[in-house]
C-alpha atoms as a PDB file:
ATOM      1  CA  UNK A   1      85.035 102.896 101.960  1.00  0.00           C
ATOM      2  CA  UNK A   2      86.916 100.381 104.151  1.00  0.00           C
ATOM      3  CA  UNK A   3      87.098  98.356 101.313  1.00  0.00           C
ATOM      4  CA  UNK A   4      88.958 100.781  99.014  1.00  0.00           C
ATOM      5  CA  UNK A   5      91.185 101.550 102.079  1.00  0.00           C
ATOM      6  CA  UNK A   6      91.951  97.887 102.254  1.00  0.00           C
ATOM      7  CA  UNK A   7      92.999  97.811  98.282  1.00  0.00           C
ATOM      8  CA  UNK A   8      95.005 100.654  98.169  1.00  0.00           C
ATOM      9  CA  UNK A   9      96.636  98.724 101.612  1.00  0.00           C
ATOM     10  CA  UNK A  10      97.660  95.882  99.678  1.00  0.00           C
ATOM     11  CA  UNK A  11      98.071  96.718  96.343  1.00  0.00           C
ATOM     12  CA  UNK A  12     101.052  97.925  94.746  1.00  0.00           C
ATOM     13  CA  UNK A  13     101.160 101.345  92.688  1.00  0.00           C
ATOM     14  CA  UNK A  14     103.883 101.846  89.828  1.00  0.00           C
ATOM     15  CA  UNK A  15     103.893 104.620  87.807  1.00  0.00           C
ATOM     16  CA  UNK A  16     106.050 103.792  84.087  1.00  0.00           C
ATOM     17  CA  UNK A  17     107.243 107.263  82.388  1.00  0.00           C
ATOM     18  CA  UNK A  18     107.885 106.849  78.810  1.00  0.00           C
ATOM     19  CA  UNK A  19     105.359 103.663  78.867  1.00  0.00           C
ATOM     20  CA  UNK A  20     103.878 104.167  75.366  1.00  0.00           C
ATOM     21  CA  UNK A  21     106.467 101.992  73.445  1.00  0.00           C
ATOM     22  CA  UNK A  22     109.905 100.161  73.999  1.00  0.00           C
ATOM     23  CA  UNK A  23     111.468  98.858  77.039  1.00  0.00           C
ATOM     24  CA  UNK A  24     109.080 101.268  79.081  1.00  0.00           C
ATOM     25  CA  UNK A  25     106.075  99.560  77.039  1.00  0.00           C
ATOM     26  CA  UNK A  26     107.385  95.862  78.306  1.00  0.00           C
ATOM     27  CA  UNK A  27     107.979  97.391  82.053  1.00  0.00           C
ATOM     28  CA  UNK A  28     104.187  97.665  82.077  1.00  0.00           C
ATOM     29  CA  UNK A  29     103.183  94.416  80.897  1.00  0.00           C
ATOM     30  CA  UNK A  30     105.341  92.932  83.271  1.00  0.00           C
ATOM     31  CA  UNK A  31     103.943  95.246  85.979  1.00  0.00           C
ATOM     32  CA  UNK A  32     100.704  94.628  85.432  1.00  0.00           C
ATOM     33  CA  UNK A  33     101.025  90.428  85.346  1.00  0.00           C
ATOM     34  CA  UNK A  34     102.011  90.806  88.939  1.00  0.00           C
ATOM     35  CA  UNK A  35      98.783  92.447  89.702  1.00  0.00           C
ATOM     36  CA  UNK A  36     100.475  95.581  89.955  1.00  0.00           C
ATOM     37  CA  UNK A  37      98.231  98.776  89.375  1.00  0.00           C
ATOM     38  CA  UNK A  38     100.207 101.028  86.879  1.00  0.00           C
ATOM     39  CA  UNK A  39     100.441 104.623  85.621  1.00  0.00           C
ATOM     40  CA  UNK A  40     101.674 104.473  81.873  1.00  0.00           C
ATOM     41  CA  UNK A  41     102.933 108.377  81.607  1.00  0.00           C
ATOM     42  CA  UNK A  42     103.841 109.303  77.831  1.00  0.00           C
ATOM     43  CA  UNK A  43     104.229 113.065  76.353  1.00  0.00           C
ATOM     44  CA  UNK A  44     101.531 111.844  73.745  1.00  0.00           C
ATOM     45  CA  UNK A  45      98.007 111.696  74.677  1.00  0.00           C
ATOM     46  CA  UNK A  46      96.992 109.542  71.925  1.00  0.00           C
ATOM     47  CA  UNK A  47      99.713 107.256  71.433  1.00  0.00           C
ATOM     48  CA  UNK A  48      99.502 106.582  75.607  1.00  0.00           C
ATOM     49  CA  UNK A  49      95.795 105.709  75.442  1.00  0.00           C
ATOM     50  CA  UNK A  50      96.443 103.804  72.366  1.00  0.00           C
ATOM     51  CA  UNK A  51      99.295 101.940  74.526  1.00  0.00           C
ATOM     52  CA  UNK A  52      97.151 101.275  76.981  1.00  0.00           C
ATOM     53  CA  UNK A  53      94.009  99.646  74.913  1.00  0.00           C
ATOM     54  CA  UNK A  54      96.546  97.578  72.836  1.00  0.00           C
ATOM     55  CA  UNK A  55      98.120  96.102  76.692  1.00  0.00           C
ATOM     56  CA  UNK A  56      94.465  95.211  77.832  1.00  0.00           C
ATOM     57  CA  UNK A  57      93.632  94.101  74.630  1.00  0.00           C
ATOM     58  CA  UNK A  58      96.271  91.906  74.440  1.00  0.00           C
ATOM     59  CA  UNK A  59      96.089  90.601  77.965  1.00  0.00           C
ATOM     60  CA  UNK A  60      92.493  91.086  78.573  1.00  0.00           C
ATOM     61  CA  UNK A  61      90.629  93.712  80.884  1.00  0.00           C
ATOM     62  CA  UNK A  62      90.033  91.331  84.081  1.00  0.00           C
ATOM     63  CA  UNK A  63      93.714  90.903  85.129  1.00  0.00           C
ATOM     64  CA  UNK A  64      95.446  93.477  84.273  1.00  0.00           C
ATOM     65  CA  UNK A  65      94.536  97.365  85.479  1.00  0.00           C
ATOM     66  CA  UNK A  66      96.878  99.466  83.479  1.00  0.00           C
ATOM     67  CA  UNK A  67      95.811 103.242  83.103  1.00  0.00           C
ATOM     68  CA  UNK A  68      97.362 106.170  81.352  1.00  0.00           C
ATOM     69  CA  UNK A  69      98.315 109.315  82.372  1.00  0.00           C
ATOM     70  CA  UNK A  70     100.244 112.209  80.305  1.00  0.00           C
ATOM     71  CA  UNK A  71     103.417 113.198  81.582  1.00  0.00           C
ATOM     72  CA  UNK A  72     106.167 115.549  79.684  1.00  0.00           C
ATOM     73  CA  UNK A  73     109.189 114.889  82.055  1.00  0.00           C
ATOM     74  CA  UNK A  74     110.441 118.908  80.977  1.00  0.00           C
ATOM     75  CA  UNK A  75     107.661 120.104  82.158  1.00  0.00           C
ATOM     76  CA  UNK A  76     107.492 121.303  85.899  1.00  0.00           C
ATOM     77  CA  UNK A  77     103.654 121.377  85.986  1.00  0.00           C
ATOM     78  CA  UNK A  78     103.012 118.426  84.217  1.00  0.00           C
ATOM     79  CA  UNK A  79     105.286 116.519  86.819  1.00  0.00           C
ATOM     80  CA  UNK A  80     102.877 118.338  89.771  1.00  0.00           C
ATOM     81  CA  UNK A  81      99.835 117.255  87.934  1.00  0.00           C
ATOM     82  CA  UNK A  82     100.907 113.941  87.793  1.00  0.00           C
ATOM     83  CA  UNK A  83     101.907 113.795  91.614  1.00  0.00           C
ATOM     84  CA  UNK A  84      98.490 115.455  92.326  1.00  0.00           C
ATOM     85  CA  UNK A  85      96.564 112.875  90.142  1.00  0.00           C
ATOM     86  CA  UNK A  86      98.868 109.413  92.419  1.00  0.00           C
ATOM     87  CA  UNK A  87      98.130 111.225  95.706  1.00  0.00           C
ATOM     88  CA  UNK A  88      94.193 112.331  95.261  1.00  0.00           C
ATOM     89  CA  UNK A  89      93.509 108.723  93.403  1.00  0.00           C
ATOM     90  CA  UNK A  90      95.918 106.074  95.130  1.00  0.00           C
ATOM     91  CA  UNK A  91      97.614 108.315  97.715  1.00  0.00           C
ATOM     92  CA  UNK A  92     100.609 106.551  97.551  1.00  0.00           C
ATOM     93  CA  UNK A  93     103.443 105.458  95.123  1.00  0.00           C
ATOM     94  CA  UNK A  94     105.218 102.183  95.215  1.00  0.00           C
ATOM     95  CA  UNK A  95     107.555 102.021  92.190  1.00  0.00           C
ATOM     96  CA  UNK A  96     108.676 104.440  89.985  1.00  0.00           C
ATOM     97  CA  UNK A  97     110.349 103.613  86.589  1.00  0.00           C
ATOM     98  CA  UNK A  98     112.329 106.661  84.983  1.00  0.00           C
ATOM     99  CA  UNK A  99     112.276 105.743  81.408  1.00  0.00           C
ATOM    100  CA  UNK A 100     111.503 108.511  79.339  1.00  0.00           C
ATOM    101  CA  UNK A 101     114.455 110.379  77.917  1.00  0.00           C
ATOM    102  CA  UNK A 102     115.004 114.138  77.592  1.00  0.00           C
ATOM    103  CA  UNK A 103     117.434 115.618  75.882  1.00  0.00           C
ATOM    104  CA  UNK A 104     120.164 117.266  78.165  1.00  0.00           C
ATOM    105  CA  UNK A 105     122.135 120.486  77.635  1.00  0.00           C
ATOM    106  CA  UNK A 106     123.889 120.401  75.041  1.00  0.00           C
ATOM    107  CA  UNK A 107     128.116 120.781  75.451  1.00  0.00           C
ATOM    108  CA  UNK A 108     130.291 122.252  72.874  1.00  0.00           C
END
């Protein structure tokens, strides 16, 4: 247990919304070669995991710890879950990157 406590001490948590693909996509790469631990959020369940096997695929699984979690930035209780999931698994957040657009209210 000390040993987990000690990790989550020292290591740094990110959490990437709109990670699947993109500029949000490249955020996590470069996260992730600075040994940073991040949460790829997308609205897509499939297209996140698929996201997330391509990075470690393409960077290998020893190096880089990149995991996925669905997010819909709308959506009041998918945010909650989300905040839930970063404080019961890492209890703490580090960086946040707000890159997943929503569309706004539309003017006329």
């Amino acid at each position: 247990m000390a040993e987990a406590s000690n990790f989550l001490a020292t290591q740094r948590i990110a959490v990437v919304s709109g990670g699947n693909k993109g500029i949000g996509l490249e955020i996590c790469r470069q996260l992730a070669s600075k040994g940073i631990v991040v949460i790829l959020t997308a609205r897509d369940e499939k297209k996140g995991n698929e996201a997330v096997i391509n990075t470690l695929k393409m960077y290998g699984h020893s190096n880089y710890n990149v995991i996925f979690h669905q997010l819909d930035v709308t959506d009041i209780s998918s945010i909650v879950t989300l905040k839930d999931f970063i404080k019961d698994r890492f209890g703490k957040l580090d960086i946040l990157v707000n890159n997943a657009g929503a569309l706004g209210v539309l003017l006329e």
